[in-house]
Protein backbone atom coordinates (compact mmCIF):
# COMPACT_ATOMS: atom_id res chain seq x y z
CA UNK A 1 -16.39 8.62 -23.28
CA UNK A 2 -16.33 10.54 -19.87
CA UNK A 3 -15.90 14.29 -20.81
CA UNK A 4 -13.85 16.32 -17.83
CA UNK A 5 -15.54 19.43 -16.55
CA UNK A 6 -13.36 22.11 -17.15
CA UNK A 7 -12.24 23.89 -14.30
CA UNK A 8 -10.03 26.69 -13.14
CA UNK A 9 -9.21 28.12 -9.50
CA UNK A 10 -9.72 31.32 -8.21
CA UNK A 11 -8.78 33.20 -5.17
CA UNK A 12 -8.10 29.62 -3.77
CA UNK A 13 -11.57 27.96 -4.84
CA UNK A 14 -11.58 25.57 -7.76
CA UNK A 15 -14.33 26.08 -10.05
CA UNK A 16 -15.74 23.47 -12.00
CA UNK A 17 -18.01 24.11 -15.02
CA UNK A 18 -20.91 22.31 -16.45
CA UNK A 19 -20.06 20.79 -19.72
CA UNK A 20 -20.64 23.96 -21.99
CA UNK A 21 -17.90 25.50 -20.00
CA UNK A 22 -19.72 28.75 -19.17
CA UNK A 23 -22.40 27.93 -16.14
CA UNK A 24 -20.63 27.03 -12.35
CA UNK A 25 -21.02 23.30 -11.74
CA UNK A 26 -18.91 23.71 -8.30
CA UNK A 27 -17.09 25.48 -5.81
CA UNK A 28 -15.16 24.76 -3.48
CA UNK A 29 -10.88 23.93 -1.94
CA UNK A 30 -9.42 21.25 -2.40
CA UNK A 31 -5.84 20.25 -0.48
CA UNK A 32 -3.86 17.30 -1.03
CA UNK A 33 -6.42 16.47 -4.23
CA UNK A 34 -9.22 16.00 -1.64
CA UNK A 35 -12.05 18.48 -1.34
CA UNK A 36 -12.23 20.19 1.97
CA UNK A 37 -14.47 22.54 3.76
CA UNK A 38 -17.63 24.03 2.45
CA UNK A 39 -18.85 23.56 -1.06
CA UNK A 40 -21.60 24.68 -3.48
CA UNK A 41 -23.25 22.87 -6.12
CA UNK A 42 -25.26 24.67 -8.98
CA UNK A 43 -27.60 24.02 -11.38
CA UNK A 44 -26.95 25.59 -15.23
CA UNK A 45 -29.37 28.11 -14.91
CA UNK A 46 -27.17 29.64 -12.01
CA UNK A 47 -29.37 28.57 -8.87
CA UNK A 48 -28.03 26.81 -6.36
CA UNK A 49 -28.64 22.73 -5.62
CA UNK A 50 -26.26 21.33 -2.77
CA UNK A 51 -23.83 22.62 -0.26
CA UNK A 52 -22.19 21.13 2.75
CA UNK A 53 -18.79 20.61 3.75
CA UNK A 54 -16.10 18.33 3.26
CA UNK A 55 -13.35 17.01 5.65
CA UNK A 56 -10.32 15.07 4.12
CA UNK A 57 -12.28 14.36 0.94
CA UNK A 58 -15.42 12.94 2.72
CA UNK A 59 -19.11 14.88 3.33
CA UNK A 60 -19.61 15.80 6.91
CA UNK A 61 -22.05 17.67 8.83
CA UNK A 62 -25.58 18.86 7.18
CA UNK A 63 -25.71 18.73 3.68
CA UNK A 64 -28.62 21.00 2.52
CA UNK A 65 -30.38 20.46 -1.30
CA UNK A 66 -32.12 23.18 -2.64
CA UNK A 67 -35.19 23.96 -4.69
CA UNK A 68 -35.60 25.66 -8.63
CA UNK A 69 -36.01 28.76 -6.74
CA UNK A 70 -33.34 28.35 -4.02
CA UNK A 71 -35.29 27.80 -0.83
CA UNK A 72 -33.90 24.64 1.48
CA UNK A 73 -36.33 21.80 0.92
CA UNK A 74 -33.98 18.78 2.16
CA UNK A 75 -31.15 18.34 4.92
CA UNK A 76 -29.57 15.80 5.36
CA UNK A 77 -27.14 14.58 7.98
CA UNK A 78 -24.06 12.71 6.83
CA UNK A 79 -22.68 12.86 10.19
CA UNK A 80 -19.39 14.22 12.20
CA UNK A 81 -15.87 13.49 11.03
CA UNK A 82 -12.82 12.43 11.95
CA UNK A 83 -11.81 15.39 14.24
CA UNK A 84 -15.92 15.17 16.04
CA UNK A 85 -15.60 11.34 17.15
């Protein structure tokens, strides 16, 4: 059975939780159900993982992962969107 993160939104971001409902799992907007603009991923202990951005529900741009610590180890390029053809 597929358990749904909870989630709640704040100041316009929706927050999604990691399963024991207490750590940040996500952040970012989302408009017509599709997540848009910048975004952060974290890890339970707090730190973050991922972040790039979003444009009408697909990744865009440089997507950056990040280390235990929080220091950029990876980038990758998932290319321009619909509005940078």
């Amino acid at each position: 059975m597929v358990h749904k993160k909870p989630d709640e939104v704040i100041d316009g971001y929706l927050i999604k939780y990691h399963a024991d409902g207490k750590s940040r799992w996500s952040k970012g907007k989302v408009e017509n159900e599709q997540p848009v603009g910048y975004w952060e991923w974290y890890r339970k202990d707090g730190t973050l993982k991922r972040s790039g951005h979003f444009e009408a529900g697909e990744p865009v741009g440089e997507w950056i992962t990040y280390d235990p610590q929080g220091a950029p180890y990876k980038v990758t390029d998932r290319g321009a969107g619909s509005s940078g053809s």
